[in-house]
C-alpha atoms as a PDB file:
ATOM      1  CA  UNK A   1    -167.754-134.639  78.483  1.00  0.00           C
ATOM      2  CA  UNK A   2    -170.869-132.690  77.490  1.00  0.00           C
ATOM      3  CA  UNK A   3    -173.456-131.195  80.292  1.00  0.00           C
ATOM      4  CA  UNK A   4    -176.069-133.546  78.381  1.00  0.00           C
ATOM      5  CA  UNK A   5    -173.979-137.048  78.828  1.00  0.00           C
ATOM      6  CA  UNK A   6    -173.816-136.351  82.661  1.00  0.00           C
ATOM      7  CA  UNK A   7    -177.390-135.642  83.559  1.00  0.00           C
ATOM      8  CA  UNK A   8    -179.897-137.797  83.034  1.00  0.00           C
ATOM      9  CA  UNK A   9    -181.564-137.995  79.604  1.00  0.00           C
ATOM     10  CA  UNK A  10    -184.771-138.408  78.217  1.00  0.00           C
ATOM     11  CA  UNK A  11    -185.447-141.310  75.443  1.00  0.00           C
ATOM     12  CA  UNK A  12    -185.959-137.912  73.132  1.00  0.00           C
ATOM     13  CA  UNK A  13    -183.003-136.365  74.335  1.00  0.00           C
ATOM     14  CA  UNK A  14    -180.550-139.649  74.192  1.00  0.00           C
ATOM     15  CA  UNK A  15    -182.525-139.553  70.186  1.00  0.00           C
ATOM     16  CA  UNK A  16    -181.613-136.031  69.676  1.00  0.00           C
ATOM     17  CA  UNK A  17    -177.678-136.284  71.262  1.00  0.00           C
ATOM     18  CA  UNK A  18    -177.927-139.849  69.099  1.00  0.00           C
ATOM     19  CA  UNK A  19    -178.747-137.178  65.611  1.00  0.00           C
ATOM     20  CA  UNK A  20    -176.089-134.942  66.899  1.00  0.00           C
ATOM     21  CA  UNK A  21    -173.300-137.210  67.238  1.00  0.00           C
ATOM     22  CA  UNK A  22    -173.987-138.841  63.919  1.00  0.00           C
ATOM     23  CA  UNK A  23    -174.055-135.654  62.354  1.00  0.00           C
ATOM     24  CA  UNK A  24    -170.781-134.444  64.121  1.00  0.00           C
ATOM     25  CA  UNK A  25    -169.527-137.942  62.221  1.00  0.00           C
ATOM     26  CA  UNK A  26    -170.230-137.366  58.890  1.00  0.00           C
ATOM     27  CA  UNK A  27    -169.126-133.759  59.177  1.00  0.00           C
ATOM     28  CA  UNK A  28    -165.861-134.552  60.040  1.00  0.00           C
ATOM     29  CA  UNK A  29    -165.855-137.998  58.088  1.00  0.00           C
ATOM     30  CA  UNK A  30    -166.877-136.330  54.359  1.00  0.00           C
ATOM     31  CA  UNK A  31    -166.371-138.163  51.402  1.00  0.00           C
ATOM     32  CA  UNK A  32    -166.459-136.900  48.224  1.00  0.00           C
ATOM     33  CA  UNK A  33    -165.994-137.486  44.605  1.00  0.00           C
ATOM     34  CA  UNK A  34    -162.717-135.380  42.876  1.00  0.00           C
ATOM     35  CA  UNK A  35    -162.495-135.184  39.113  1.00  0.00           C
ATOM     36  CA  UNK A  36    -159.853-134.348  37.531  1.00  0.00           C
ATOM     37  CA  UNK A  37    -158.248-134.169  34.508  1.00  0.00           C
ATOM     38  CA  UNK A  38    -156.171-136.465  33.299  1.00  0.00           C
ATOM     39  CA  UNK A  39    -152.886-134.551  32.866  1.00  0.00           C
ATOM     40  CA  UNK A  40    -153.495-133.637  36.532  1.00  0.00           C
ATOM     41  CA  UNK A  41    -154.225-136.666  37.521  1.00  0.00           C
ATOM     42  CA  UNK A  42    -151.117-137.981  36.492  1.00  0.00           C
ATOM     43  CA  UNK A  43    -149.142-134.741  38.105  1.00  0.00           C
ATOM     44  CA  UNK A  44    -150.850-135.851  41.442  1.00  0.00           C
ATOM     45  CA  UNK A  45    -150.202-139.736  40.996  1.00  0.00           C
ATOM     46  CA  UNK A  46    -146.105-138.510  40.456  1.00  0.00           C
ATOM     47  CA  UNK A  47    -146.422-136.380  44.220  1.00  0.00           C
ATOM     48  CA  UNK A  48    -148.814-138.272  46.336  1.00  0.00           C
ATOM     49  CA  UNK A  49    -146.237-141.363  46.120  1.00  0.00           C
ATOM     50  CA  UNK A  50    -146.581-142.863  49.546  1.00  0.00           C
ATOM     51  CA  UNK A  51    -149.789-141.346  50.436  1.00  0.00           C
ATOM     52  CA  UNK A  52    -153.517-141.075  50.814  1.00  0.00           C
ATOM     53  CA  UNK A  53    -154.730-139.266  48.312  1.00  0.00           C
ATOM     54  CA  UNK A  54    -157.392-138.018  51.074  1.00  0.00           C
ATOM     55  CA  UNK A  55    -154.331-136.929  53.506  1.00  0.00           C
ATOM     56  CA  UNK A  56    -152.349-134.984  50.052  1.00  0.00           C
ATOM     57  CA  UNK A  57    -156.119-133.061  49.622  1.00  0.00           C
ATOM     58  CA  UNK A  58    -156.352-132.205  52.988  1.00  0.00           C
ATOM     59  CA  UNK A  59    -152.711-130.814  53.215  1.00  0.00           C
ATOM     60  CA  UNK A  60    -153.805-128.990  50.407  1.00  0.00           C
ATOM     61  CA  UNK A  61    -156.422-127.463  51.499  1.00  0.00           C
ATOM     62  CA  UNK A  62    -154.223-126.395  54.644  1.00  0.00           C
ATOM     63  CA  UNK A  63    -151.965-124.485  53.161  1.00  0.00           C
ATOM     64  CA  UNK A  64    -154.289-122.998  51.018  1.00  0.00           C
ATOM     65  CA  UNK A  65    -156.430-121.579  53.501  1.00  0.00           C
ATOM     66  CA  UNK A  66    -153.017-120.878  55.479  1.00  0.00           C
ATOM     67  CA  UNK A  67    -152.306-118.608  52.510  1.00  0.00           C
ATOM     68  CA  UNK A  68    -155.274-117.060  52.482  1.00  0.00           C
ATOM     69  CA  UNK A  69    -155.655-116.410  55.799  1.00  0.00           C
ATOM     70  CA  UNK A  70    -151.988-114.895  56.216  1.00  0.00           C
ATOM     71  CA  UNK A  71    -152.611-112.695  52.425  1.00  0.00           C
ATOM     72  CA  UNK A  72    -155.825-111.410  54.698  1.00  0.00           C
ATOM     73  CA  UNK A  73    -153.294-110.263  57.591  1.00  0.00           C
ATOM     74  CA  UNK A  74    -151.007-108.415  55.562  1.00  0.00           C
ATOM     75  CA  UNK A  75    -154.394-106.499  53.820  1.00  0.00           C
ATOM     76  CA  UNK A  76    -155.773-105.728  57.078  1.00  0.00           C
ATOM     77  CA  UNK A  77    -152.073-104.659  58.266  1.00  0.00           C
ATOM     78  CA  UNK A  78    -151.683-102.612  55.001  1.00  0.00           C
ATOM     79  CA  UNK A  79    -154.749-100.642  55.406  1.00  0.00           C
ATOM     80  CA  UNK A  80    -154.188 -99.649  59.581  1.00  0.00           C
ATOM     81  CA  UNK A  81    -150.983 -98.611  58.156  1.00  0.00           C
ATOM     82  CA  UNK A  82    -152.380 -96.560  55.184  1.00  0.00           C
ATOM     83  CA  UNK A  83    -154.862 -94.950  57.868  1.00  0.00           C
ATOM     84  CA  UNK A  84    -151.934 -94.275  60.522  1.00  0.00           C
ATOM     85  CA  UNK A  85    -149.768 -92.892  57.794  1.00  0.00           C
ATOM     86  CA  UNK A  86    -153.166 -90.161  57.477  1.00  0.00           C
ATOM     87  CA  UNK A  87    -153.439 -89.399  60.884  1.00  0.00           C
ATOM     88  CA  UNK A  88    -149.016 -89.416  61.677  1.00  0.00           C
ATOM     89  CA  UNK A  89    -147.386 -88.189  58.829  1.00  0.00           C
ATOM     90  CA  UNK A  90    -144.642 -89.671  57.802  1.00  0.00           C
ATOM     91  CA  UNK A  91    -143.385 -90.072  60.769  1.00  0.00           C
ATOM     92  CA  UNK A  92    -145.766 -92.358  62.229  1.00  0.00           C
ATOM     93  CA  UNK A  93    -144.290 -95.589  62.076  1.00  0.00           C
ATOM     94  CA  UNK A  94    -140.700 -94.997  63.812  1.00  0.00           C
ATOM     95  CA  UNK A  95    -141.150 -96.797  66.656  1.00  0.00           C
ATOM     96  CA  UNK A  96    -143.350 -99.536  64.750  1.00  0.00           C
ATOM     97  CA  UNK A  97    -140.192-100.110  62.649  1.00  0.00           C
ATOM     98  CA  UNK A  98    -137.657-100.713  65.271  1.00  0.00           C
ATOM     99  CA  UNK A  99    -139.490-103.057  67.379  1.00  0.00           C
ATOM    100  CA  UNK A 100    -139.034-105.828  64.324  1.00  0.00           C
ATOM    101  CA  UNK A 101    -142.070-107.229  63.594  1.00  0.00           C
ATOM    102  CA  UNK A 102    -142.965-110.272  62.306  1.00  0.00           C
ATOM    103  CA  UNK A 103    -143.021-111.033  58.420  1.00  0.00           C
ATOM    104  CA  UNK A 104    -145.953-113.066  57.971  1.00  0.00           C
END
């Protein structure tokens, strides 16, 4: 529970928490018009089968920004790497290598 819910608030402040939480709403509650063409349309229609359209989107948009978010590791992993390798030699990454790290 917020700090503001628990102490007592002013007619402006119950207006302004009243804004908030309606905002907080519609942010998380978006609708929005998708067009697409028709060939993808019916590509979509054959794997949403059993679905929301809405929950397909969103799992979607998931993995795409899983993706992207795990491309972004490996870059940032590349270049401490590439600037180790400068600093080491080519010996640098010995011990790296045998403690097994994760492929992302």
């Amino acid at each position: 529970m917020s700090c503001i819910a628990q102490s007592p608030a002013t007619s402006h402040e119950k207006k302004h928490l009243d804004v908030i939480q309606k905002m907080t709403w519609y942010m998380t509650h978006m609708r929005t018009t998708i067009v697409l063409d028709d060939a993808l349309a019916a590509q979509v229609r054959t794997v949403v089968r059993g679905r929301r359209l809405s929950e397909f989107i969103g799992q979607c948009l998931r993995e795409y920004f899983e993706r992207r978010e795990r491309a972004q590791r490996m870059r940032k992993l590349e270049q401490a790497y590439e600037r180790a390798a400068k600093r080491g030699g080519e010996h640098a990454f010995e011990a790296l290598d045998r403690e097994e790290w994760p492929e992302w």
